[in-house]
Each structure stands twice: as C-alpha cells, then as structure tokens.
C-alpha atoms as a PDB file:
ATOM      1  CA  UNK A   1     120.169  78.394 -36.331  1.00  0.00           C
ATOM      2  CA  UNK A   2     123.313  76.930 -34.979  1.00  0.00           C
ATOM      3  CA  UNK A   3     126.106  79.420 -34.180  1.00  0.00           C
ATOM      4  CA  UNK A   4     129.373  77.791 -33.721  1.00  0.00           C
ATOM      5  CA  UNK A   5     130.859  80.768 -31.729  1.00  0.00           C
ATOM      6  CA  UNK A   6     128.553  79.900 -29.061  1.00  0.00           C
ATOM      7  CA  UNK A   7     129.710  75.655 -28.568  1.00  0.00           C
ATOM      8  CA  UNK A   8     131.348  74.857 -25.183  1.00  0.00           C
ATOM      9  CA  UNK A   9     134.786  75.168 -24.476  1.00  0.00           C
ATOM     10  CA  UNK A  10     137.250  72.542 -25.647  1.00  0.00           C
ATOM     11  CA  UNK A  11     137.907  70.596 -22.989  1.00  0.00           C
ATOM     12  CA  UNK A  12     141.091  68.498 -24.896  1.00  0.00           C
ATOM     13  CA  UNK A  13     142.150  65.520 -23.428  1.00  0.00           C
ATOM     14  CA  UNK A  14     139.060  65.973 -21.016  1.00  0.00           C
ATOM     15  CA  UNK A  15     136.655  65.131 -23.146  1.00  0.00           C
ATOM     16  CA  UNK A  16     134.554  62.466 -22.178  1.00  0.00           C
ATOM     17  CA  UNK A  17     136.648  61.813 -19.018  1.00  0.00           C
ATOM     18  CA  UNK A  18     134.426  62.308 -15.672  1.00  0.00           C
ATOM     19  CA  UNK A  19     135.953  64.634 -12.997  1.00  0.00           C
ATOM     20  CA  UNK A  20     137.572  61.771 -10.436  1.00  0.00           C
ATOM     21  CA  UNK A  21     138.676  60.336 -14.144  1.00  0.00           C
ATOM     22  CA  UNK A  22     140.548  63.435 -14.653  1.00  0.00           C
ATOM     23  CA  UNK A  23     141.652  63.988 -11.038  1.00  0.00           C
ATOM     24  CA  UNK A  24     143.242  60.740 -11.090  1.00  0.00           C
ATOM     25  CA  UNK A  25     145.236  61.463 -14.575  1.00  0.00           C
ATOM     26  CA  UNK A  26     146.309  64.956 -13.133  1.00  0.00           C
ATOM     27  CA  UNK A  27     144.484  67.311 -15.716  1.00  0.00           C
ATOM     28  CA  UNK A  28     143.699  70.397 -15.287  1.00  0.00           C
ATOM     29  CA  UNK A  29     140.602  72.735 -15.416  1.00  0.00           C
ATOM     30  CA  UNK A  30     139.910  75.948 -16.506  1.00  0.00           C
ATOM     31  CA  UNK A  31     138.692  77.088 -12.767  1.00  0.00           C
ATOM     32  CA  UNK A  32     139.490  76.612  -9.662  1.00  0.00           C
ATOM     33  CA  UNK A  33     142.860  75.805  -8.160  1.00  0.00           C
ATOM     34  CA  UNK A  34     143.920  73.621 -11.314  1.00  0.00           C
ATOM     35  CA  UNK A  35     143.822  76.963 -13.475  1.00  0.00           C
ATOM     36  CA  UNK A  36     147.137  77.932 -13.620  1.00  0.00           C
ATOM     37  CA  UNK A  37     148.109  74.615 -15.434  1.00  0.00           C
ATOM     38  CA  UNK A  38     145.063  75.072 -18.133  1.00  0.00           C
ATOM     39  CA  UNK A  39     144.869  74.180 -21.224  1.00  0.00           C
ATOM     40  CA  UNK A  40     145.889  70.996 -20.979  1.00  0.00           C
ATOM     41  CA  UNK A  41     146.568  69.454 -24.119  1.00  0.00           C
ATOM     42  CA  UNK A  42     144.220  69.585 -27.110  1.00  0.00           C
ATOM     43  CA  UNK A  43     142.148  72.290 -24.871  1.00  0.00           C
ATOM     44  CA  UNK A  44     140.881  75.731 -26.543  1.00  0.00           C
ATOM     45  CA  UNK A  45     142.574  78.914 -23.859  1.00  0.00           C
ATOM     46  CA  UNK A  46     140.145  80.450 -22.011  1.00  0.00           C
ATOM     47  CA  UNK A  47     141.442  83.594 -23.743  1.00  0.00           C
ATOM     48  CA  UNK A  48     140.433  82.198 -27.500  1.00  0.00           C
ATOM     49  CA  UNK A  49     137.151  80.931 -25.546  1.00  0.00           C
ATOM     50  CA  UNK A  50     135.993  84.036 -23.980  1.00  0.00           C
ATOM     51  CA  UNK A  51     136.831  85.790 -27.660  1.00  0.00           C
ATOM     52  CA  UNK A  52     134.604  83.913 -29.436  1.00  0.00           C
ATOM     53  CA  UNK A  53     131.825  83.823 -27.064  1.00  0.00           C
ATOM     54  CA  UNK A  54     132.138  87.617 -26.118  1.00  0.00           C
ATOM     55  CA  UNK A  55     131.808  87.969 -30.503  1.00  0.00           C
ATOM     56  CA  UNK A  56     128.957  86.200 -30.297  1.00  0.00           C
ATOM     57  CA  UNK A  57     127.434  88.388 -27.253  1.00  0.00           C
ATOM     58  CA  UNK A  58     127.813  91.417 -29.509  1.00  0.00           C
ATOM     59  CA  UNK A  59     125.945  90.462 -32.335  1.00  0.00           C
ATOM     60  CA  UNK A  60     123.547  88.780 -30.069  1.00  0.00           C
ATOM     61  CA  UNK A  61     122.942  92.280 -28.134  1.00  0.00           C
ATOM     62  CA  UNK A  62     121.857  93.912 -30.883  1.00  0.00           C
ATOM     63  CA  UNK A  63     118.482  91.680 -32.080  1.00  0.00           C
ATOM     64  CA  UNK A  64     115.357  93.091 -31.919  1.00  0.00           C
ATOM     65  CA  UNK A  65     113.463  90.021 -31.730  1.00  0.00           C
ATOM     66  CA  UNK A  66     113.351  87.537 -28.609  1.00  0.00           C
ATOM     67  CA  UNK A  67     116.361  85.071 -28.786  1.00  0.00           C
ATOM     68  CA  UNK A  68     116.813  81.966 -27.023  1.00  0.00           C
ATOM     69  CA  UNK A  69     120.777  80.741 -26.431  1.00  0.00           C
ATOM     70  CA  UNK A  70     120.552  76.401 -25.750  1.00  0.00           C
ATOM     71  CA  UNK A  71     123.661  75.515 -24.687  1.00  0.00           C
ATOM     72  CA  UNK A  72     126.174  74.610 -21.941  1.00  0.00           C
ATOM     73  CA  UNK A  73     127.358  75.529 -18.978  1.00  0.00           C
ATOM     74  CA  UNK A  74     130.645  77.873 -19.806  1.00  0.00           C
ATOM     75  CA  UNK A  75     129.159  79.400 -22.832  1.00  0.00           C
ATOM     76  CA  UNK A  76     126.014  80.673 -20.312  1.00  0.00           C
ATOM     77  CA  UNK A  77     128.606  81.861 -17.770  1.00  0.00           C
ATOM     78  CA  UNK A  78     130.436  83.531 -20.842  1.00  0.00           C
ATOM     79  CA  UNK A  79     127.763  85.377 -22.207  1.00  0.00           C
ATOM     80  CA  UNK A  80     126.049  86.201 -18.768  1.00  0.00           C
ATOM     81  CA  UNK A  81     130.149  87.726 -17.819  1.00  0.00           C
ATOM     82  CA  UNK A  82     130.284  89.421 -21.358  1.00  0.00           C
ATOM     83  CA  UNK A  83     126.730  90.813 -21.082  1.00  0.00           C
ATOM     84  CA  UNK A  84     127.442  91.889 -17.232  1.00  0.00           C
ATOM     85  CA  UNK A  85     130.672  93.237 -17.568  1.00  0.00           C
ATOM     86  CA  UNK A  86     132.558  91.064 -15.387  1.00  0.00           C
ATOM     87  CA  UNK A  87     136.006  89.958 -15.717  1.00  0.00           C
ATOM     88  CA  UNK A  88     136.615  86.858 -18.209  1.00  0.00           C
ATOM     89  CA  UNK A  89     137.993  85.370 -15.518  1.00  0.00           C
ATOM     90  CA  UNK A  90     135.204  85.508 -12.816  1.00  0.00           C
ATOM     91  CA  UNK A  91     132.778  83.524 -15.250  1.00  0.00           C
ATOM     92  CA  UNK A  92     133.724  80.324 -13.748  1.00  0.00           C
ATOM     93  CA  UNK A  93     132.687  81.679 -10.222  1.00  0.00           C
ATOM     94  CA  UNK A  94     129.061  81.604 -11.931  1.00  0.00           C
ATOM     95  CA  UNK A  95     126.753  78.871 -10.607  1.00  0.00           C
ATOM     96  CA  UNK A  96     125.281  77.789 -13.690  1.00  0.00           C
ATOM     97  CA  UNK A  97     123.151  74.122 -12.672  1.00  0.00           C
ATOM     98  CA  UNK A  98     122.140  71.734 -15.301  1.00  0.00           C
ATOM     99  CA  UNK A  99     119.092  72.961 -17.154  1.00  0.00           C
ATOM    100  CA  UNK A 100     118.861  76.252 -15.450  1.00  0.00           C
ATOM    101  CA  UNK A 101     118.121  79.151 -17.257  1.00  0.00           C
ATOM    102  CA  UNK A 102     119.105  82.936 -17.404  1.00  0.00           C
ATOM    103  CA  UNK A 103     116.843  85.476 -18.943  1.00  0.00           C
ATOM    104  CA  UNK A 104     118.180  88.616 -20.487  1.00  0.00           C
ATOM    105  CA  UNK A 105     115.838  91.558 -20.852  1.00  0.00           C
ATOM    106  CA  UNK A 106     116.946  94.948 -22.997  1.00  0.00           C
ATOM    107  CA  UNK A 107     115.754  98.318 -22.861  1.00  0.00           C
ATOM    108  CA  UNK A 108     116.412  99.122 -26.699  1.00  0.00           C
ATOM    109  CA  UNK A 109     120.033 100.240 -26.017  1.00  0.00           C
ATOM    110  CA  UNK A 110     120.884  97.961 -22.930  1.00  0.00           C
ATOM    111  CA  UNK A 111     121.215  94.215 -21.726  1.00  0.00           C
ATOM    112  CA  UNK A 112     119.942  93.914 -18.073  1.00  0.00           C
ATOM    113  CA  UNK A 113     119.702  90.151 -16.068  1.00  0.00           C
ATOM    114  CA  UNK A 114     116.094  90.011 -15.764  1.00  0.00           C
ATOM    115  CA  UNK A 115     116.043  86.508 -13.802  1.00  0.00           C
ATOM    116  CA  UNK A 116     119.275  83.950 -13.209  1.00  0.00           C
ATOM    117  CA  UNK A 117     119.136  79.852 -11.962  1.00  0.00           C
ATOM    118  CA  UNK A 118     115.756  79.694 -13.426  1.00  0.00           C
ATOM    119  CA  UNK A 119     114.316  76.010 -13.211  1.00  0.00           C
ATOM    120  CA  UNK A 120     112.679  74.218 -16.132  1.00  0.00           C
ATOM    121  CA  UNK A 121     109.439  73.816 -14.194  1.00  0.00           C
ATOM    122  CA  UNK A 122     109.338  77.892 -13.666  1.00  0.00           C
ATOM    123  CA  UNK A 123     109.438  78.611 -17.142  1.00  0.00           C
ATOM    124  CA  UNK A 124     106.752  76.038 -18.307  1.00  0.00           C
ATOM    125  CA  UNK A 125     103.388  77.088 -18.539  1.00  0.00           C
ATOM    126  CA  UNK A 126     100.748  74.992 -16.678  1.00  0.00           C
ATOM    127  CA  UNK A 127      98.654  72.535 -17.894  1.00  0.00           C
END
C-alpha cells in the first residue's frame, strides 16, 4: 500500500543534482548551515513536509498489526522526530545511513524506539 504522505521531501531544483552539483549552483538545503535560505525554488517547506509526514505518523501509531515504512532518508528522520517527540527541526540532526533501519515497538497505547541504524545483514535471518 503506497501512502503518498510518507514520499521524500521535494527537493525542487535539487532534484537529480548531486551535492558538489548543487554547491557549485549555490542551492540550498533543508539542514545545515544552508537552512536559512531553504526552499529553494520548486522545493516543498520543511513546515508542509513535517505536516504531512507527522499525519501520516498518527494514523500509523494507531495499527494493531506489524507495519513496515520503505522509504527515504527525511521521511525516516520525520517519523522517528514525530514518534519521539523531538523538534521538527532537529530531524535533520538524525543519522539516518542508506539502507539502515529503525524499529518501532508499542506497548498498546505507546510508540517506543526499540532499535535505530539497524543494518540489512542484522535483520536477515541466516541461511
């Protein structure tokens, strides 16, 4: 089931562009020291983005049965903010590494991090 609420952050004019691409054209990012200047044109806020993540998060909460989330980066630091009650705008200091995972455990009535950074190879069973 695709949810669209849960797509990575429009990036703009940085779509497709690789980061010394974009350092050379003088965009800007959503983190770091470049913030200030974001969106840059075409980009979705990080306001509208943590909204419609953080909508997603809420219905997500509630399921009863075991959910996996496949998807980038910012939408894991999103969801892992929204679900940890951090400030939108400490998701970006999240390390989130390609293919890493985060697992989520709940109690019934709350969302708790049961494991974060979780490698491919740790979550495979072995043959």
């Amino acid at each position: 089931e695709v949810d669209a609420r849960l797509q990575e952050i429009g990036f703009g004019v940085l779509e497709g562009l690789t980061y010394d691409e974009a350092v050379k054209r003088q965009l800007s990012f959503p983190w770091g020291p470049t913030a200030a200047n974001w969106p840059v044109e075409g980009a979705e806020s990080l306001e509208d983005f943590t909204a419609r993540v953080e909508a997603a998060a809420h219905d997500l909460r509630f399921r009863r049965e075991n959910t996996a989330i496949i998807s980038h980066g910012g939408v894991i630091r999103a969801l892992t903010s929204c679900w940890l009650e951090l400030p939108p705008e400490k998701l970006w200091s999240l390390t989130v590494y390609n293919v890493e995972s985060v697992v989520f455990g709940s109690d019934g009535d709350n969302l708790y991090l049961e494991r974060y950074g979780l490698a491919p190879e740790w979550l495979s069973p072995k043959l």
